[in-house]
N, C-alpha and C. Protein backbone atom coordinates (compact mmCIF):
# COMPACT_ATOMS: atom_id res chain seq x y z
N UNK A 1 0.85 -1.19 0.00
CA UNK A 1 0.00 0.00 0.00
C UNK A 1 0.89 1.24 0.00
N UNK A 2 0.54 2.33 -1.01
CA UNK A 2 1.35 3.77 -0.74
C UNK A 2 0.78 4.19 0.14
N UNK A 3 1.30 5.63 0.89
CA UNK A 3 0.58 6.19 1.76
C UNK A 3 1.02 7.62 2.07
N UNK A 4 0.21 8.49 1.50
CA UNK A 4 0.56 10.00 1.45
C UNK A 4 0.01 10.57 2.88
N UNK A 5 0.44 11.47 3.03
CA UNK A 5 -0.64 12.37 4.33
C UNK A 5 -0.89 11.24 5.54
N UNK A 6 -1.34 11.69 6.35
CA UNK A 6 -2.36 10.77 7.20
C UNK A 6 -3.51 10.08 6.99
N UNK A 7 -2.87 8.83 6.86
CA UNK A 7 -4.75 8.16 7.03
C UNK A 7 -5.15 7.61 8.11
N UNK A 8 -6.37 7.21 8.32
CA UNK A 8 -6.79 6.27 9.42
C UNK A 8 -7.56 4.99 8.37
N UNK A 9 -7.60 4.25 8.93
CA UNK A 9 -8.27 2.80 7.98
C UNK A 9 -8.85 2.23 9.63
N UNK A 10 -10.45 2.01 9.24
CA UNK A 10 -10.88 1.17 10.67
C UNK A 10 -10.56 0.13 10.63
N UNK A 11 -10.74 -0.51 11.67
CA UNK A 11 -10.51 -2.08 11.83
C UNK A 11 -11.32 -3.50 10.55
N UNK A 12 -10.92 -4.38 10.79
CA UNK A 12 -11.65 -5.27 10.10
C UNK A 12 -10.97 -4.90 8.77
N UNK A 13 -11.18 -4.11 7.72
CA UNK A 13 -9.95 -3.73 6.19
C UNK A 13 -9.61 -4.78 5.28
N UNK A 14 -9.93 -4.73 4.64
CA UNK A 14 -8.89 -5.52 3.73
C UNK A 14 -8.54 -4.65 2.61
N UNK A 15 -7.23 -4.58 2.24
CA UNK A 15 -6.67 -3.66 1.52
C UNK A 15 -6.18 -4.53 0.35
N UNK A 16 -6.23 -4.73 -0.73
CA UNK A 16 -5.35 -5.84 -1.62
C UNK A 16 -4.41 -4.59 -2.43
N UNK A 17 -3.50 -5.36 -2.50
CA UNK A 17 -2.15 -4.53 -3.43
C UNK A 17 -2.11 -4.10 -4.70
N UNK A 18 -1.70 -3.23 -5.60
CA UNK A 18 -2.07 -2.10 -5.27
C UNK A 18 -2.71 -1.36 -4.86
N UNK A 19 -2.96 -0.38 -3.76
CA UNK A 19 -3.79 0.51 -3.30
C UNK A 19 -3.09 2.26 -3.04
N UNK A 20 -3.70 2.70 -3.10
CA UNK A 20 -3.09 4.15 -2.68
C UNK A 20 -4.40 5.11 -1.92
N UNK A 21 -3.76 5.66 -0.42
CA UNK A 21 -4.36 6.30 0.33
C UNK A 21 -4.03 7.75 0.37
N UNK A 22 -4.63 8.41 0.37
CA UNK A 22 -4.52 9.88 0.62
C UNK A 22 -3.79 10.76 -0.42
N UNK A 23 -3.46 10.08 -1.85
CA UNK A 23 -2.64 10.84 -2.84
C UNK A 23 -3.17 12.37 -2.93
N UNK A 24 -2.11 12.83 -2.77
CA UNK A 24 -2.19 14.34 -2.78
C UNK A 24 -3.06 15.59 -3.85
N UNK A 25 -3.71 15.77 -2.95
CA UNK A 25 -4.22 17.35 -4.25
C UNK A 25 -3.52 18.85 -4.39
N UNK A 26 -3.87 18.95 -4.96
CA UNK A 26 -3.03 20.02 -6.03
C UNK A 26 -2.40 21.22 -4.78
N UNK A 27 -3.43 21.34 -3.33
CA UNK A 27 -2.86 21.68 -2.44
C UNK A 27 -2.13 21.82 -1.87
N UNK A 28 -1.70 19.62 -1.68
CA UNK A 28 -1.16 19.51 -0.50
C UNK A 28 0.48 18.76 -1.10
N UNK A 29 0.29 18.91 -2.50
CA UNK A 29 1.41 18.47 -3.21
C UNK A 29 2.69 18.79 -2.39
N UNK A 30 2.72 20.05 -1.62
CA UNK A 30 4.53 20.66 -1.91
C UNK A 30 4.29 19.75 0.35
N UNK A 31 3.03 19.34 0.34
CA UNK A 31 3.24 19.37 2.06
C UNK A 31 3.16 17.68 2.40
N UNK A 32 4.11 17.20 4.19
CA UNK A 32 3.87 16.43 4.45
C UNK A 32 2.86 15.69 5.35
N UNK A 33 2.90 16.85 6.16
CA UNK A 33 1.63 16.15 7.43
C UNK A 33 0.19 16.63 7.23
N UNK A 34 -0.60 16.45 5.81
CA UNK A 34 -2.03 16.81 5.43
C UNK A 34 -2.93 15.50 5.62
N UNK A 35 -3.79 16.09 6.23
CA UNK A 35 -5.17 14.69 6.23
C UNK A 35 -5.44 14.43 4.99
N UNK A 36 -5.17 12.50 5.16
CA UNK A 36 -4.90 11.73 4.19
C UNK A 36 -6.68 11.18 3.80
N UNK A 37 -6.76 9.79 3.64
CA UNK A 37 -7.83 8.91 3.92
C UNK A 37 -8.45 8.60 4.90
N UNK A 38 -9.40 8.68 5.30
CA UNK A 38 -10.23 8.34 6.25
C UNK A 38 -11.37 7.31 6.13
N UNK A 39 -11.33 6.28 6.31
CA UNK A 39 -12.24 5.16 6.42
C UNK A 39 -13.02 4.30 7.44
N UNK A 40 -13.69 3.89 7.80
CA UNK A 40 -14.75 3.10 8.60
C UNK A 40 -14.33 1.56 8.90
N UNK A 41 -14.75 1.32 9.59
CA UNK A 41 -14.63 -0.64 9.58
C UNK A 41 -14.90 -1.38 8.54
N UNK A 42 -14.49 -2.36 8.44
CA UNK A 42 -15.05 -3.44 6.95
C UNK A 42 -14.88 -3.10 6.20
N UNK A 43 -13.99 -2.19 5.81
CA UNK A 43 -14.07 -1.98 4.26
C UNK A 43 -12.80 -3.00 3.47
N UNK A 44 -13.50 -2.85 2.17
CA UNK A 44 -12.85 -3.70 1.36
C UNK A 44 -12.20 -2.97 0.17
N UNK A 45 -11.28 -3.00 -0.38
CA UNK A 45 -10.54 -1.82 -1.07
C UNK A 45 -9.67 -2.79 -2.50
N UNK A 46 -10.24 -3.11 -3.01
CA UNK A 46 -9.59 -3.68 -4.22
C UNK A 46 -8.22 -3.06 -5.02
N UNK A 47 -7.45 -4.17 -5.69
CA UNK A 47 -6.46 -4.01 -6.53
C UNK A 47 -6.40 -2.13 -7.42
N UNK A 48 -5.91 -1.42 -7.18
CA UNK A 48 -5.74 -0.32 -8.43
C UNK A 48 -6.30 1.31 -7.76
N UNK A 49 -7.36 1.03 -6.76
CA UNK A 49 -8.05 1.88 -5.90
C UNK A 49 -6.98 3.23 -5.62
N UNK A 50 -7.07 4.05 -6.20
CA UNK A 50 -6.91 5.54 -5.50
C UNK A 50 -8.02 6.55 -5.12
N UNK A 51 -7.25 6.80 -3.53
CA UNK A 51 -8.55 7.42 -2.83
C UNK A 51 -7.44 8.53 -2.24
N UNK A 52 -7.90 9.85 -2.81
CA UNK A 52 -7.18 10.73 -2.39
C UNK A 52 -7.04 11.37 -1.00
N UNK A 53 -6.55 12.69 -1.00
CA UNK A 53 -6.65 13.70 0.45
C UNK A 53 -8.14 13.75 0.91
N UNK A 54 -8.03 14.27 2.02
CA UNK A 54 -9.77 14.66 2.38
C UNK A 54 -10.88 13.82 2.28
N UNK A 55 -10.69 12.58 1.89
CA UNK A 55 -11.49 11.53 1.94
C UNK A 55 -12.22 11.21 2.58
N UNK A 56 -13.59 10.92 3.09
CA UNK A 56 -13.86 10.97 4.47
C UNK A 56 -14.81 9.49 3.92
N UNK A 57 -14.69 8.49 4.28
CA UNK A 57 -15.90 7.52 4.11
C UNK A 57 -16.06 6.41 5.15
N UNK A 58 -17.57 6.17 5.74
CA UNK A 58 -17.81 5.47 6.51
C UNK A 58 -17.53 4.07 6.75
N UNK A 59 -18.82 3.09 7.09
CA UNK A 59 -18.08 1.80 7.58
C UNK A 59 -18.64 0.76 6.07
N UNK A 60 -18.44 -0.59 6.12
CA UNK A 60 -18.88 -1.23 5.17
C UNK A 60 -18.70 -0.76 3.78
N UNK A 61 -17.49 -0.08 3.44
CA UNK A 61 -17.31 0.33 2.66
C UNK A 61 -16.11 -0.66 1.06
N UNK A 62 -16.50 0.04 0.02
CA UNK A 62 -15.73 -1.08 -0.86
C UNK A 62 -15.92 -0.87 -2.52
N UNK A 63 -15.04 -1.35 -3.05
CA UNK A 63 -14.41 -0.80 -4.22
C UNK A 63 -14.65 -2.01 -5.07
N UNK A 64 -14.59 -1.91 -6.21
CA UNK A 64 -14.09 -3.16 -7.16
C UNK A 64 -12.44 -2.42 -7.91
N UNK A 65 -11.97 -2.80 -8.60
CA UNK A 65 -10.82 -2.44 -9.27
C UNK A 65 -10.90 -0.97 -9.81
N UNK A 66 -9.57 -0.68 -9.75
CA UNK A 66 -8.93 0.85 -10.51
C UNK A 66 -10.02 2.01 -10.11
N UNK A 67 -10.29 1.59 -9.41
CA UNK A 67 -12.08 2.71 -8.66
C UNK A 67 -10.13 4.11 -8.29
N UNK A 68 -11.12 5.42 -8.77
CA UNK A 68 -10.38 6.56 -8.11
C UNK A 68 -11.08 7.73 -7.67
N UNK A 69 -11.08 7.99 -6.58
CA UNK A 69 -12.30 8.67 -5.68
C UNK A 69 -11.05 9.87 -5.63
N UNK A 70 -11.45 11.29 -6.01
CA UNK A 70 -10.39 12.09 -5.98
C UNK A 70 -10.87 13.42 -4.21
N UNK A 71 -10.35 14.19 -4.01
CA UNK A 71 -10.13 15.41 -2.58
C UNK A 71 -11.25 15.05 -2.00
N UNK A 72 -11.55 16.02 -1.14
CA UNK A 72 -13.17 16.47 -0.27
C UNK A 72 -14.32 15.54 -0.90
N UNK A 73 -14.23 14.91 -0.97
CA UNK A 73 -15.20 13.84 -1.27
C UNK A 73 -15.73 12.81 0.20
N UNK A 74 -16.85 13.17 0.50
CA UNK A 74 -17.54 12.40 1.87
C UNK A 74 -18.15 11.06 1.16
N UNK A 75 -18.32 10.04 1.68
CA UNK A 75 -19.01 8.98 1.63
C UNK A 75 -19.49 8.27 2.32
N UNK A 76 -20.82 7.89 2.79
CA UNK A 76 -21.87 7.26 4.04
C UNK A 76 -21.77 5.81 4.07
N UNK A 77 -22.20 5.08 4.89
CA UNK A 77 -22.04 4.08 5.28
C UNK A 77 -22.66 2.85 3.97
N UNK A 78 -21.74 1.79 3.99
CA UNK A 78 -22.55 0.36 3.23
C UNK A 78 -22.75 0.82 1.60
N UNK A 79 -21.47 1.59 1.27
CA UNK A 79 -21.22 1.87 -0.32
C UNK A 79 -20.55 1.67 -0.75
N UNK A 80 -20.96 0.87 -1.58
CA UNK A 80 -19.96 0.05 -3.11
C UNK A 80 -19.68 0.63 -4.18
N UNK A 81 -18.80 0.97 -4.57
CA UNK A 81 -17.77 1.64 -5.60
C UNK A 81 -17.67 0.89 -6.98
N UNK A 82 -18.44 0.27 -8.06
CA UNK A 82 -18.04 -0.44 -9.23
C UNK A 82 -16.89 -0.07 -9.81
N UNK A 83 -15.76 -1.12 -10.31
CA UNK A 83 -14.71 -1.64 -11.07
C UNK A 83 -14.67 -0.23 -12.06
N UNK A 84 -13.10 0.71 -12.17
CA UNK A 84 -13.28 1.37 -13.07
C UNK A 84 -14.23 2.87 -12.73
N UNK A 85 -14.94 3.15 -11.57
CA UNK A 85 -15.97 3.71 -11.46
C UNK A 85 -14.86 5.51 -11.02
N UNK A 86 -14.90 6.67 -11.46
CA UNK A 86 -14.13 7.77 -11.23
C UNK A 86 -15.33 9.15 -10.87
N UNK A 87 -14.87 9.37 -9.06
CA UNK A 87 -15.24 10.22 -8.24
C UNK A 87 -14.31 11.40 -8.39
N UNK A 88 -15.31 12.35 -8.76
CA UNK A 88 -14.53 13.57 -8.97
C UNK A 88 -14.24 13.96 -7.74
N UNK A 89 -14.00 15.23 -7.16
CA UNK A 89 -13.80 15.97 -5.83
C UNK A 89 -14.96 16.32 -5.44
N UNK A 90 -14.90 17.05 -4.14
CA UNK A 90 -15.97 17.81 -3.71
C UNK A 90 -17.52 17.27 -3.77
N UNK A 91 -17.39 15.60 -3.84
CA UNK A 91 -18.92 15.37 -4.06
C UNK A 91 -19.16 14.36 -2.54
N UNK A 92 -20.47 14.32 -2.39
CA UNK A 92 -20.94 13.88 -1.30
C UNK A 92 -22.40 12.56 -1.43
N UNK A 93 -21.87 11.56 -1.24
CA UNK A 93 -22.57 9.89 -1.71
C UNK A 93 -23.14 10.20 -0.12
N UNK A 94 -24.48 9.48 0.41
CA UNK A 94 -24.92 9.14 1.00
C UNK A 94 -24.58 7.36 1.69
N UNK A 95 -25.47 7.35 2.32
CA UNK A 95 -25.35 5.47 2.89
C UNK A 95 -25.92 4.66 1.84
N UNK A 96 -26.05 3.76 1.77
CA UNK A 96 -26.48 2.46 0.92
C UNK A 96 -26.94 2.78 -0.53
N UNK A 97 -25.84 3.12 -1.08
CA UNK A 97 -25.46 3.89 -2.31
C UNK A 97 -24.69 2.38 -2.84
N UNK A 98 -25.14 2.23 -4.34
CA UNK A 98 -24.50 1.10 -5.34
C UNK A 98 -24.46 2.03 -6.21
N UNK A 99 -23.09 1.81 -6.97
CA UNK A 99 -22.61 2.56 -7.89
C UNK A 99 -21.96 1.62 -8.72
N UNK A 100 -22.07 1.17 -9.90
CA UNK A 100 -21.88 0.13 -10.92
C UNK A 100 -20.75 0.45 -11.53
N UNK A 101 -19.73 -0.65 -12.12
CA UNK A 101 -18.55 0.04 -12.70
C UNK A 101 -18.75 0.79 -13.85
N UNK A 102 -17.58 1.51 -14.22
CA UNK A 102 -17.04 2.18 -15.38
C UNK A 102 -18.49 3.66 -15.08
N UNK A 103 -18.56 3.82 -13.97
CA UNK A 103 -19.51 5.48 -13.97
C UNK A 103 -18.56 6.71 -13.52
N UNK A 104 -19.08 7.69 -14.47
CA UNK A 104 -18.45 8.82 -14.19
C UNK A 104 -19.05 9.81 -13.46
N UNK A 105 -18.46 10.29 -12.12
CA UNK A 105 -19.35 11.19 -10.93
C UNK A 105 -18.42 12.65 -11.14
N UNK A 106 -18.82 13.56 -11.38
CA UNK A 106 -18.03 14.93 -11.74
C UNK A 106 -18.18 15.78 -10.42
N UNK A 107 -17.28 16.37 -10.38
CA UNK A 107 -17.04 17.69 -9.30
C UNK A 107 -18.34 18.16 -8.80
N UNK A 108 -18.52 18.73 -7.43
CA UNK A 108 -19.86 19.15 -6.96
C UNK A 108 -21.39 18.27 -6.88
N UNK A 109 -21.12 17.22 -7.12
CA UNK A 109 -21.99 16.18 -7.78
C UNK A 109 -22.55 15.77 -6.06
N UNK A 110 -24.00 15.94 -5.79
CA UNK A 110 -24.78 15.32 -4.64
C UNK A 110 -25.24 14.37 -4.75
N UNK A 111 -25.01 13.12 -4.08
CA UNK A 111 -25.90 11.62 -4.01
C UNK A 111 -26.59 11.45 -2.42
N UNK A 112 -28.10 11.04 -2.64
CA UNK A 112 -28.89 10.99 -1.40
C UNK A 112 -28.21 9.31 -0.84
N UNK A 113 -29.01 9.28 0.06
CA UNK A 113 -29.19 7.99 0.64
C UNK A 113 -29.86 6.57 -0.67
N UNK A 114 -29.77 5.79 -0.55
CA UNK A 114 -30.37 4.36 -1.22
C UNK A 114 -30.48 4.49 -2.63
N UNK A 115 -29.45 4.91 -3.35
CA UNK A 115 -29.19 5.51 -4.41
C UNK A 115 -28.72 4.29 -5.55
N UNK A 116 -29.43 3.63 -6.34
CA UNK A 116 -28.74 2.75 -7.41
C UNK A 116 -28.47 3.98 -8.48
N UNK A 117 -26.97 3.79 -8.97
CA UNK A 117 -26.14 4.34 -10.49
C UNK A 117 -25.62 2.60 -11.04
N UNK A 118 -26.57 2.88 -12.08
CA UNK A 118 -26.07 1.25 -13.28
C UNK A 118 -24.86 2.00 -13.92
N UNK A 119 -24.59 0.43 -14.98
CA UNK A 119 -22.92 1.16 -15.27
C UNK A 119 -22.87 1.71 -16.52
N UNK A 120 -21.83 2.33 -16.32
CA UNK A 120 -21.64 3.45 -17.79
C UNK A 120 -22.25 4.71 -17.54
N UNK A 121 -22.79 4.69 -16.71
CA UNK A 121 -23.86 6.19 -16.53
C UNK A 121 -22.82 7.25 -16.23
N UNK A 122 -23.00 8.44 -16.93
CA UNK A 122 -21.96 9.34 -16.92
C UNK A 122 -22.98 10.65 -16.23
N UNK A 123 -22.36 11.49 -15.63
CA UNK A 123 -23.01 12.35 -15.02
C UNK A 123 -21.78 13.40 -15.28
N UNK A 124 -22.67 14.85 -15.40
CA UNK A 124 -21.72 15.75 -16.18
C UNK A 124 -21.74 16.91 -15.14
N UNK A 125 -21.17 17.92 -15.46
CA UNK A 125 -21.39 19.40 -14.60
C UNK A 125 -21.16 20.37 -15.29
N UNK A 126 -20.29 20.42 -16.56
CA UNK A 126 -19.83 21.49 -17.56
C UNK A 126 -20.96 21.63 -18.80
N UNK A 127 -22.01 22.79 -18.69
CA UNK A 127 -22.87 22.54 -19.63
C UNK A 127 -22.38 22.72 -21.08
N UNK A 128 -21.38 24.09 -21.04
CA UNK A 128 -20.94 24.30 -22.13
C UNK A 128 -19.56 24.32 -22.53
N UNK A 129 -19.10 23.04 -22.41
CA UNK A 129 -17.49 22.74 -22.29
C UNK A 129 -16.66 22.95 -23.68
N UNK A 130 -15.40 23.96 -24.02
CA UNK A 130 -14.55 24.07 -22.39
C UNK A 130 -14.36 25.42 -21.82
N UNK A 131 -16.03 26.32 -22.11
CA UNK A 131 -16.20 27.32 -22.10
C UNK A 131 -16.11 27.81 -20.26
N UNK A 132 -16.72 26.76 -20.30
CA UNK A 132 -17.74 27.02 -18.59
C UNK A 132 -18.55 27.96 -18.64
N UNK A 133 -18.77 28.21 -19.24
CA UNK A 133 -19.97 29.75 -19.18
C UNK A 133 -21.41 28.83 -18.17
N UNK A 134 -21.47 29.78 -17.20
CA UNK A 134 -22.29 29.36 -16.47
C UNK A 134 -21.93 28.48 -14.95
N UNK A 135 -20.61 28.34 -15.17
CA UNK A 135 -19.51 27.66 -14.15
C UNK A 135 -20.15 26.23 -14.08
N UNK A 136 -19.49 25.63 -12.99
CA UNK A 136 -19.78 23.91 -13.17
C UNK A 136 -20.83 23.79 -11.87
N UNK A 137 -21.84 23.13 -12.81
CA UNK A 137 -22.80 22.11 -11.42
C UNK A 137 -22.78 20.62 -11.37
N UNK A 138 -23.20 19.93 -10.34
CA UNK A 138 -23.37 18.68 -10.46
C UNK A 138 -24.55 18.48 -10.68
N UNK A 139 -24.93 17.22 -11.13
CA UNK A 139 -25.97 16.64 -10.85
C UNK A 139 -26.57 16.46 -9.00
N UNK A 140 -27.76 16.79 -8.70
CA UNK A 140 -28.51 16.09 -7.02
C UNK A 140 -29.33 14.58 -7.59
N UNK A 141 -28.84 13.47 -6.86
CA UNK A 141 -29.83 12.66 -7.17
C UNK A 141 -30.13 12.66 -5.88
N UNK A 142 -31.57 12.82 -5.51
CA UNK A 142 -32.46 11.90 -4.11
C UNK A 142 -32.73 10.90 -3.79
N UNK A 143 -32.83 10.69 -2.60
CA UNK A 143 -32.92 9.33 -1.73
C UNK A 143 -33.61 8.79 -3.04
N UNK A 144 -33.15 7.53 -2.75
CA UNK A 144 -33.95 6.46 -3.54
C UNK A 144 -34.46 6.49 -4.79
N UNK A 145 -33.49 7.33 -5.19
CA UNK A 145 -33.25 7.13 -7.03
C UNK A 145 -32.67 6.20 -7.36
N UNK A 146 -33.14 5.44 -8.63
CA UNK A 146 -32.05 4.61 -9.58
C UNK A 146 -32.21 5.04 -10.70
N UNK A 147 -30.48 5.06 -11.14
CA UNK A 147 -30.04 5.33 -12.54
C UNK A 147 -30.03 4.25 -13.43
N UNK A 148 -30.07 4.14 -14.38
CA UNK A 148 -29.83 2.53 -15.39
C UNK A 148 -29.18 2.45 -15.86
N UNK A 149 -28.24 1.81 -16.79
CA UNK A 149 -26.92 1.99 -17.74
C UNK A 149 -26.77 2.79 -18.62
N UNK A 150 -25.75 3.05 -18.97
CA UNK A 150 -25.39 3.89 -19.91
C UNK A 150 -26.37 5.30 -20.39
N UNK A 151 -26.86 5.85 -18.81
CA UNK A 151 -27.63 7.01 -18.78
C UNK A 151 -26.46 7.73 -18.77
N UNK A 152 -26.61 9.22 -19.57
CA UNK A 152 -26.14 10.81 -19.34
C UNK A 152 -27.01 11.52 -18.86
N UNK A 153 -26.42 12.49 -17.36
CA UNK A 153 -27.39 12.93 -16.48
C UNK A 153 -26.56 14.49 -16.84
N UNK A 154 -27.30 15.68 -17.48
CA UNK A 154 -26.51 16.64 -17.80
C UNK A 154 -26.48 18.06 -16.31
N UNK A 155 -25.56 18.87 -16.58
CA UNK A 155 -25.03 19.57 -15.82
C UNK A 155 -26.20 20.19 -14.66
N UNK A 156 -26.04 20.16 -13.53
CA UNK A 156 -27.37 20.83 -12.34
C UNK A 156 -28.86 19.98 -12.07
N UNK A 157 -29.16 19.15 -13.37
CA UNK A 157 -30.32 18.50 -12.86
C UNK A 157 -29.95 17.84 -11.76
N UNK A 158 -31.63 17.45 -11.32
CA UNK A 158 -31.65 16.83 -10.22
C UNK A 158 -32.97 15.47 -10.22
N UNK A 159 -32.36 14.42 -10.15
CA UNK A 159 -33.39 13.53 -9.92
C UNK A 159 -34.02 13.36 -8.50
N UNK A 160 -35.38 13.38 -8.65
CA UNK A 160 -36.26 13.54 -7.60
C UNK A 160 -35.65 11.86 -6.60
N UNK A 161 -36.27 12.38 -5.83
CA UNK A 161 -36.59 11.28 -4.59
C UNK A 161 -37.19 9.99 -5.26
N UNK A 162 -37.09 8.66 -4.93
CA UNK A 162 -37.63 7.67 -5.36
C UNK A 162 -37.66 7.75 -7.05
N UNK A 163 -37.52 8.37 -7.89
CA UNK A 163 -37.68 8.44 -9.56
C UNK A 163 -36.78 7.76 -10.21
N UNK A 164 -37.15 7.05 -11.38
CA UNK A 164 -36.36 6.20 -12.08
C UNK A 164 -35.71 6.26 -13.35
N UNK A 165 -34.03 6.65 -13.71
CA UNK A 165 -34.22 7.06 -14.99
C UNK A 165 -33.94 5.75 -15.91
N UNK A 166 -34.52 5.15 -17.24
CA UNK A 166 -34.64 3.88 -17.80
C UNK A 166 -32.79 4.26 -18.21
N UNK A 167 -32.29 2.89 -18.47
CA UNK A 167 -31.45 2.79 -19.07
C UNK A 167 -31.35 3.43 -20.94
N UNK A 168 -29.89 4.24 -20.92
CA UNK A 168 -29.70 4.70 -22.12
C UNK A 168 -30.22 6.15 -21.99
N UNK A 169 -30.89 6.79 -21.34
CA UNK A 169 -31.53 8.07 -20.90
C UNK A 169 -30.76 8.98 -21.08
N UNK A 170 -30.82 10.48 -21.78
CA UNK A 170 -29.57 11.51 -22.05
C UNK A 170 -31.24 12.35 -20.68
N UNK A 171 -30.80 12.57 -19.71
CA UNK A 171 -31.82 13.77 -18.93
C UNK A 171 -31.44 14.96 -19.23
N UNK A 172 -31.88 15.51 -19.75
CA UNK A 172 -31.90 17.51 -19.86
C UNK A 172 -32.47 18.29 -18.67
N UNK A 173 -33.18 17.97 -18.01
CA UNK A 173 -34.03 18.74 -17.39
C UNK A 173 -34.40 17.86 -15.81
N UNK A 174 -34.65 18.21 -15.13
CA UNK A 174 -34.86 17.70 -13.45
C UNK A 174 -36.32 16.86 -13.78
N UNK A 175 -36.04 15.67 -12.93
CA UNK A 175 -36.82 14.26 -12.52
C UNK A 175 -37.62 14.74 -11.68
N UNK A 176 -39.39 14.89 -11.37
CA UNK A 176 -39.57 14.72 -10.27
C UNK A 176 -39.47 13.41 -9.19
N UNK A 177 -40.47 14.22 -8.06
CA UNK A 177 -39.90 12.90 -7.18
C UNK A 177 -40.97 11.79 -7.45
N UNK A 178 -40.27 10.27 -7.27
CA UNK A 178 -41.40 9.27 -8.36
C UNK A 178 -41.77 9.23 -8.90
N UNK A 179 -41.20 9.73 -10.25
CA UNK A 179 -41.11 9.51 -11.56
C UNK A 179 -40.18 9.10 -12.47
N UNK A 180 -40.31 8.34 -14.02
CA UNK A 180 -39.63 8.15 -14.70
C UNK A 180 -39.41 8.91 -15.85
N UNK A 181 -38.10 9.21 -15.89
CA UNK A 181 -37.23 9.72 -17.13
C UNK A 181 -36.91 8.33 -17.97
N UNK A 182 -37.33 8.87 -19.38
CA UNK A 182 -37.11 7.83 -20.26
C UNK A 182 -36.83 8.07 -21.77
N UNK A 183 -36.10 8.09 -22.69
CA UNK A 183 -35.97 8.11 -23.91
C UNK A 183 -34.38 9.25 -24.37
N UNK A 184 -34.04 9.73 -25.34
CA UNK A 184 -33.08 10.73 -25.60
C UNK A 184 -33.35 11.93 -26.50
N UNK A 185 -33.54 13.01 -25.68
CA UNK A 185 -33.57 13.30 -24.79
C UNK A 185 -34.69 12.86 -23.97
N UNK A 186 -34.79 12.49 -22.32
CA UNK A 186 -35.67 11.76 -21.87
C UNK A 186 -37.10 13.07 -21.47
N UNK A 187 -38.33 11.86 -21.69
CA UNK A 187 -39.19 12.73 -21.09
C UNK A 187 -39.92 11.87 -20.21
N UNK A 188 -40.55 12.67 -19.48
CA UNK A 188 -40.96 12.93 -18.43
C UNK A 188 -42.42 11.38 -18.08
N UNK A 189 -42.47 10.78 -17.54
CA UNK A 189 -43.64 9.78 -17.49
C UNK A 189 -43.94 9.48 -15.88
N UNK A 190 -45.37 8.62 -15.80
CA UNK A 190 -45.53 8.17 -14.18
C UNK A 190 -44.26 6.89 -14.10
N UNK A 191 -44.19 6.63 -12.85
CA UNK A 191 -43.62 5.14 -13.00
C UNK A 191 -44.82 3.81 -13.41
N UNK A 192 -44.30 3.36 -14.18
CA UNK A 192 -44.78 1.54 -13.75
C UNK A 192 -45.64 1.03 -12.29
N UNK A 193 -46.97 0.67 -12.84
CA UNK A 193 -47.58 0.39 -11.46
C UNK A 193 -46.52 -0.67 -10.66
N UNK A 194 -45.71 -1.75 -11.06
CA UNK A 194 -44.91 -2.43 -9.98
C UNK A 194 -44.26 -1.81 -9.54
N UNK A 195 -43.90 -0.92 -9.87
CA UNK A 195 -42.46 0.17 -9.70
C UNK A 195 -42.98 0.79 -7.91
N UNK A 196 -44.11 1.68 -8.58
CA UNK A 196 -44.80 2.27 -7.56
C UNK A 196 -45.55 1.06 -5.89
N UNK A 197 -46.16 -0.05 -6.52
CA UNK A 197 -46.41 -0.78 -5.52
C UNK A 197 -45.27 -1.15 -4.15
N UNK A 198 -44.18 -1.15 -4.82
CA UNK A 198 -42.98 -1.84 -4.49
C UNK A 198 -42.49 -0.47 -3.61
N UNK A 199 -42.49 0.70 -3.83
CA UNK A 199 -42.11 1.88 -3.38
C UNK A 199 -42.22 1.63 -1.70
């Protein structure tokens, strides 16, 4: 394991080789004693994993391969990281959050609590890149959203609470809460009576 800054790792861990804790941001590059990684009990941290400075993530926590979670990035308890999956900075995952490999989470980016992201789903913040006009937002998803594969969730929307976006989905515009986004660009529909029963 490398090990930049200070980390703490809770008990229970399993770390497999390669790993890297607390790699430095653009901050803390020229410094030695900066808060590194911070982690919870049980976690499981796969082959390739970089998890930078400022890290803060709870217990039951865990990665599949080459996962790179970059600065100020918080993360809640009993969240899985998919294979390949890249955390920008400054974003904040809730508890019992599944996140599928190969997804892209961008800067400023909010995740609620009980949150499914399928894989490939790219989530953006630069509406008009590489202008920035308008500066960068994240996406908010709410409690108990699921994303589906190979969705694009574009810059500031926000998926409602409980709402579902179908797989393949480009969203333009904010989800309410319990509802489905569906098509490219997606529009707007009720959910599926099982969908809703099951709620």
């Amino acid at each position: 394991m490398i090990e930049y800054g200070i980390n703490v790792v809770g008990e229970h861990a399993l770390i497999f080789e390669p790993v890297t804790l607390g790699f430095p941001s653009r901050d803390n590059m020229t410094k030695k004693d900066f808060t590194g990684t911070t982690i919870g009990k049980n976690a499981v941290i796969r082959s390739g994993t970089i998890l930078y400075s400022d890290v803060v993530i709870g217990e039951d926590f865990q990665t599949g391969h080459n996962v790179m979670i970059r600065e100020k990035t918080t993360i809640g308890d009993r969240v899985a990281v998919g294979t390949g999956t890249v955390i920008e900075g400054n974003t904040v995952i809730g508890s019992d959050v599944s996140i599928q490999s190969m997804v892209y989470i961008p800067t400023d980016t909010r995740i609620g609590d009980h949150v499914f992201i399928g894989p490939n789903a790219v989530l953006t913040n630069d509406r008009y890149p590489p202008t920035r006009i308008g500066g960068l937002r994240g996406p908010v998803i709410k409690n108990g959203a699921a994303i589906g594969a190979n969705t694009t969730i574009l810059p500031g929307v926000c998926i409602g609470e409980g709402a579902l976006v179908a797989a393949g989905s480009i969203v333009t515009r904010d989800v309410p809460d319990h509802m489905l986004a569906i098509g490219s660009p997606a529009r707007i529909r009720h959910l599926p009576p099982a969908v809703t029963d099951n709620a």
